[in-house]
C-alpha atoms as a PDB file:
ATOM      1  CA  UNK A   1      44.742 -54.386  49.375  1.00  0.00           C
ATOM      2  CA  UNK A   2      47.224 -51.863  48.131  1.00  0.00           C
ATOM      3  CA  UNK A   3      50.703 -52.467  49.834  1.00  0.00           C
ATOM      4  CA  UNK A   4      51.572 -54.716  52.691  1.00  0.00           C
ATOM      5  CA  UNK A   5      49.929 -54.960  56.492  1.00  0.00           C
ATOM      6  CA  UNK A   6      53.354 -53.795  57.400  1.00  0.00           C
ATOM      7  CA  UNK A   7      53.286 -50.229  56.146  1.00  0.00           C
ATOM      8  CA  UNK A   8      49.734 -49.851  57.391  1.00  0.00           C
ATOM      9  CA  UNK A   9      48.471 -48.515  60.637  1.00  0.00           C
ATOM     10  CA  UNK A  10      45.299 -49.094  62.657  1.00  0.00           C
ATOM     11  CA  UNK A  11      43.746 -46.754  65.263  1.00  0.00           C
ATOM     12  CA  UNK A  12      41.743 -49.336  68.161  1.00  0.00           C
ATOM     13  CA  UNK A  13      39.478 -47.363  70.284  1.00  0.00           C
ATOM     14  CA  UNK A  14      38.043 -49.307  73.004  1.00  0.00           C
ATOM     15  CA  UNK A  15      37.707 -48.390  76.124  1.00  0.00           C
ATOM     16  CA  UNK A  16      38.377 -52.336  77.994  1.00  0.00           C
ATOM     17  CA  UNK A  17      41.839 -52.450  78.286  1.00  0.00           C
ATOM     18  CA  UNK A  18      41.519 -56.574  77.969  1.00  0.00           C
ATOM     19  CA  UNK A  19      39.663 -56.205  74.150  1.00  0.00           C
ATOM     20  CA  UNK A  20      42.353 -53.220  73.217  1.00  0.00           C
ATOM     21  CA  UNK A  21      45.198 -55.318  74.031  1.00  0.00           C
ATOM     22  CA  UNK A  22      43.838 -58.346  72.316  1.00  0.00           C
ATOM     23  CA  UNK A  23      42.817 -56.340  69.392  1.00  0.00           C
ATOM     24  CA  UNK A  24      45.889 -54.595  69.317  1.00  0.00           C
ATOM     25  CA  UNK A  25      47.912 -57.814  69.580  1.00  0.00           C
ATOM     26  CA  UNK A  26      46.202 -59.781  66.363  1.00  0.00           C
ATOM     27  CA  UNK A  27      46.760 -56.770  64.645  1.00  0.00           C
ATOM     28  CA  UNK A  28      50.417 -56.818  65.427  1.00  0.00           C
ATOM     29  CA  UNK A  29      50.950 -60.575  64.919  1.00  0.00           C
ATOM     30  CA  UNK A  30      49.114 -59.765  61.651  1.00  0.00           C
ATOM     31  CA  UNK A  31      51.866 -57.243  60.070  1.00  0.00           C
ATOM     32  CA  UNK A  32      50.069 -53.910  60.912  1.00  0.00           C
ATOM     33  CA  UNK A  33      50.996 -51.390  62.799  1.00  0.00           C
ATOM     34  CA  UNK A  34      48.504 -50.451  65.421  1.00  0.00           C
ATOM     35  CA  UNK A  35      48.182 -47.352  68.117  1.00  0.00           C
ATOM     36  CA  UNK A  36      44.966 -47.752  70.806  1.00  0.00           C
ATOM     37  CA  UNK A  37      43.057 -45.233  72.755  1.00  0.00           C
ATOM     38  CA  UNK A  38      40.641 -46.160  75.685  1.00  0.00           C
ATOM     39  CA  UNK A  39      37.945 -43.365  74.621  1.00  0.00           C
ATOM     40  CA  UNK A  40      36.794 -41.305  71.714  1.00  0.00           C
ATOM     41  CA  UNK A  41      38.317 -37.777  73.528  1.00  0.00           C
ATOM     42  CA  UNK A  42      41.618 -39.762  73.448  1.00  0.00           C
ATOM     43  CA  UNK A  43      41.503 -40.920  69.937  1.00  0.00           C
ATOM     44  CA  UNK A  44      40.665 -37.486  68.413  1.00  0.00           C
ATOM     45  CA  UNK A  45      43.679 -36.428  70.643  1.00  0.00           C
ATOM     46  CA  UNK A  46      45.834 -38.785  68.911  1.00  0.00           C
ATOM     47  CA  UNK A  47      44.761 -37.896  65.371  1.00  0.00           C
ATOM     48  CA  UNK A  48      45.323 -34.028  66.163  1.00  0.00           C
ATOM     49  CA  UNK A  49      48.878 -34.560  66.625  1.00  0.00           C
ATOM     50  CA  UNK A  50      49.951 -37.931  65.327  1.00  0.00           C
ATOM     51  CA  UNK A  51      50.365 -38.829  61.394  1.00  0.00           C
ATOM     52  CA  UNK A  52      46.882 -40.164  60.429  1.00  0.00           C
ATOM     53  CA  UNK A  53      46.184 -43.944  60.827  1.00  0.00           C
ATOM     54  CA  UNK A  54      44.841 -46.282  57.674  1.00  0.00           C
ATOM     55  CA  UNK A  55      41.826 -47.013  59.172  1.00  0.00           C
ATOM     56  CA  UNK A  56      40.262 -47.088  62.857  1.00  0.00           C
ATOM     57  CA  UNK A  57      38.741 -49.613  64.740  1.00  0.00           C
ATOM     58  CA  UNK A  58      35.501 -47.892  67.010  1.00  0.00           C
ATOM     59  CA  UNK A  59      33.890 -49.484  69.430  1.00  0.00           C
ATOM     60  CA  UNK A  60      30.618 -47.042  70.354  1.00  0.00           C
ATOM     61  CA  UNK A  61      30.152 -47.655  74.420  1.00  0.00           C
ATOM     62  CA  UNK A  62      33.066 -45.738  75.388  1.00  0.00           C
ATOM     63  CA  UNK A  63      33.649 -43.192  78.344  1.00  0.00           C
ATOM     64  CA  UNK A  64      34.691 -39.753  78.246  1.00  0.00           C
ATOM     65  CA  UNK A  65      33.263 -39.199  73.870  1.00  0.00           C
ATOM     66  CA  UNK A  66      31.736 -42.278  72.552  1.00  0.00           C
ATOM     67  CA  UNK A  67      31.457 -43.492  69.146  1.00  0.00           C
ATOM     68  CA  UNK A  68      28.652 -41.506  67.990  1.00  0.00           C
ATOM     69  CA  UNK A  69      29.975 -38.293  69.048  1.00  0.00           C
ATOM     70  CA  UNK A  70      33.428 -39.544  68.008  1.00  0.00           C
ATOM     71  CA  UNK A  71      32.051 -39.934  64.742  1.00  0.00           C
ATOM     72  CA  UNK A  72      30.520 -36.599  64.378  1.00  0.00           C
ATOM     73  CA  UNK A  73      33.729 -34.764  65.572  1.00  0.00           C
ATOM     74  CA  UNK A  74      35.673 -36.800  63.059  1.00  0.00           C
ATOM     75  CA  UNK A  75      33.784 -35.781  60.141  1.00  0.00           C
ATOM     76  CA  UNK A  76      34.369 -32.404  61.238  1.00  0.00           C
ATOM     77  CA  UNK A  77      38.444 -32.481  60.619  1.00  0.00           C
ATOM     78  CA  UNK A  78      39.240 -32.106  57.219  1.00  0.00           C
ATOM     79  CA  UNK A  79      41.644 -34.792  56.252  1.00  0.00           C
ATOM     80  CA  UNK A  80      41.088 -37.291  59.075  1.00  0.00           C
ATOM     81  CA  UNK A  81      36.912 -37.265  57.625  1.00  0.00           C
ATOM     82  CA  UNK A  82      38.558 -39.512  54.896  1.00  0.00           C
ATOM     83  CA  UNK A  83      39.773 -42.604  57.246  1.00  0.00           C
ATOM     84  CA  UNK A  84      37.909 -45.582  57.238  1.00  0.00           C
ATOM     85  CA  UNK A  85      35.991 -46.666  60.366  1.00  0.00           C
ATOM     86  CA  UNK A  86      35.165 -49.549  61.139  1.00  0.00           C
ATOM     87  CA  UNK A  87      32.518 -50.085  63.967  1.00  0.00           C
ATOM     88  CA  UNK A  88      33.249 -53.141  66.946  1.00  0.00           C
ATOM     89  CA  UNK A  89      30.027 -53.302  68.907  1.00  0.00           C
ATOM     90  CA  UNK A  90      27.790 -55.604  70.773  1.00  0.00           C
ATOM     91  CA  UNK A  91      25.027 -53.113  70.212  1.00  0.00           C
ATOM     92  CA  UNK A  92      21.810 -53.757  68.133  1.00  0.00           C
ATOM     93  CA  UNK A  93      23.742 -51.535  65.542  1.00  0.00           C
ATOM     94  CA  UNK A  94      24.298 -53.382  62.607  1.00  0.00           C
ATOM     95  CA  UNK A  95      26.333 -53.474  59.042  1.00  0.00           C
ATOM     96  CA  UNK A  96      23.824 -50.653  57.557  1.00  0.00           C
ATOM     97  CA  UNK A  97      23.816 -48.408  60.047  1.00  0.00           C
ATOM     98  CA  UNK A  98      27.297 -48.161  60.084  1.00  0.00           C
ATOM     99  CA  UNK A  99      27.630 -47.675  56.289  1.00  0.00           C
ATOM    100  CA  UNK A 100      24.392 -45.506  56.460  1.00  0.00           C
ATOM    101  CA  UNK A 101      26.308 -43.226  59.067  1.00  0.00           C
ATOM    102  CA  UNK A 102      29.537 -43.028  56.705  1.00  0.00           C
ATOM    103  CA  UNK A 103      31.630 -45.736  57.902  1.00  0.00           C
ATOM    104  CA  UNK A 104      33.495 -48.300  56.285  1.00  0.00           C
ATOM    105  CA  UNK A 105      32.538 -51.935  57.889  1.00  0.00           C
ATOM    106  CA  UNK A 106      31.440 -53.545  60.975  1.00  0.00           C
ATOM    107  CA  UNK A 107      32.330 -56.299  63.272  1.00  0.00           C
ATOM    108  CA  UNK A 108      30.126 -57.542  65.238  1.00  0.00           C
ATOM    109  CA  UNK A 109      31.847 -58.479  69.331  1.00  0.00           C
ATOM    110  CA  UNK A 110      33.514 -60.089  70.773  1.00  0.00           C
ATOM    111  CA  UNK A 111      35.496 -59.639  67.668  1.00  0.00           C
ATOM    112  CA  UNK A 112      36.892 -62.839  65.722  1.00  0.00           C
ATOM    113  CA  UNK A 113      40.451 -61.846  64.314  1.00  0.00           C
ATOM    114  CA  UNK A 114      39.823 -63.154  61.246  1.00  0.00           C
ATOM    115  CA  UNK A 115      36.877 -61.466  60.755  1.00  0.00           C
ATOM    116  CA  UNK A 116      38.339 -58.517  61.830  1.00  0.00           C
ATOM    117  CA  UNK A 117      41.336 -58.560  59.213  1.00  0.00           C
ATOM    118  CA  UNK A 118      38.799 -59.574  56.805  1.00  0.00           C
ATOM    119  CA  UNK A 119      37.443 -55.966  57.136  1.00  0.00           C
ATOM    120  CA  UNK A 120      40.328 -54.237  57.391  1.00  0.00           C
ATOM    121  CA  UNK A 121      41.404 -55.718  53.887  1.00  0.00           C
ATOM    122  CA  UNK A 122      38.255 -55.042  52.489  1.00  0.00           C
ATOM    123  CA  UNK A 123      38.252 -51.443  53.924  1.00  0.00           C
ATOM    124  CA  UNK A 124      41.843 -50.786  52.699  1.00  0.00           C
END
């Protein structure tokens, strides 16, 4: 990984507030710096007015936009197209969808932190 966890930001979009928190905290105890949103629509809100994060954490059940559509809409806006996603689901997707659909890794839920930092290094 280029640079430190400390000068490197993660988006968490999940829409259960318990998850996001938990996430949000392991990321935080882990160096990084990390923002959340509870839905895709709130995410791509973020990213319109907020300095772009490292890399994003999706889960794809959300309310409101969910990952798919998230997905599409983010490969629509220029710059942010280029920041890694990785996927959080319990879903039947799996590891090559996700890279078949342009993202960067996968973790399958619940999440195991390790795991999860695992990806992000790899990703980064």
């Amino acid at each position: 990984m280029t640079g430190s966890a400390t000068d490197k930001t993660v988006l968490v979009v999940e829409d259960d507030e318990t998850t996001r928190e938990a996430l949000a905290l392991e990321l935080r105890e882990a160096g990084y710096g990390c923002v959340t949103a509870g839905d895709g629509r709130a995410a791509l809100d973020y990213l319109a007015t907020h300095s772009a994060p490292d890399v994003i954490v999706l889960d794809m059940l959300l309310p409101v936009l969910d990952g798919w559509h998230f997905l599409q809409q983010l490969r629509q806006r220029g710059a942010a197209a280029s920041i890694p996603v990785i996927i959080a689901t319990a879903t039947v997707i799996s590891r090559a969808w996700a890279l078949d659909h342009g993202c960067a890794g996968f973790v399958q839920k619940p999440v195991e932190a390790g795991a999860l930092l695992d990806e992000i290094r790899r990703c980064l």
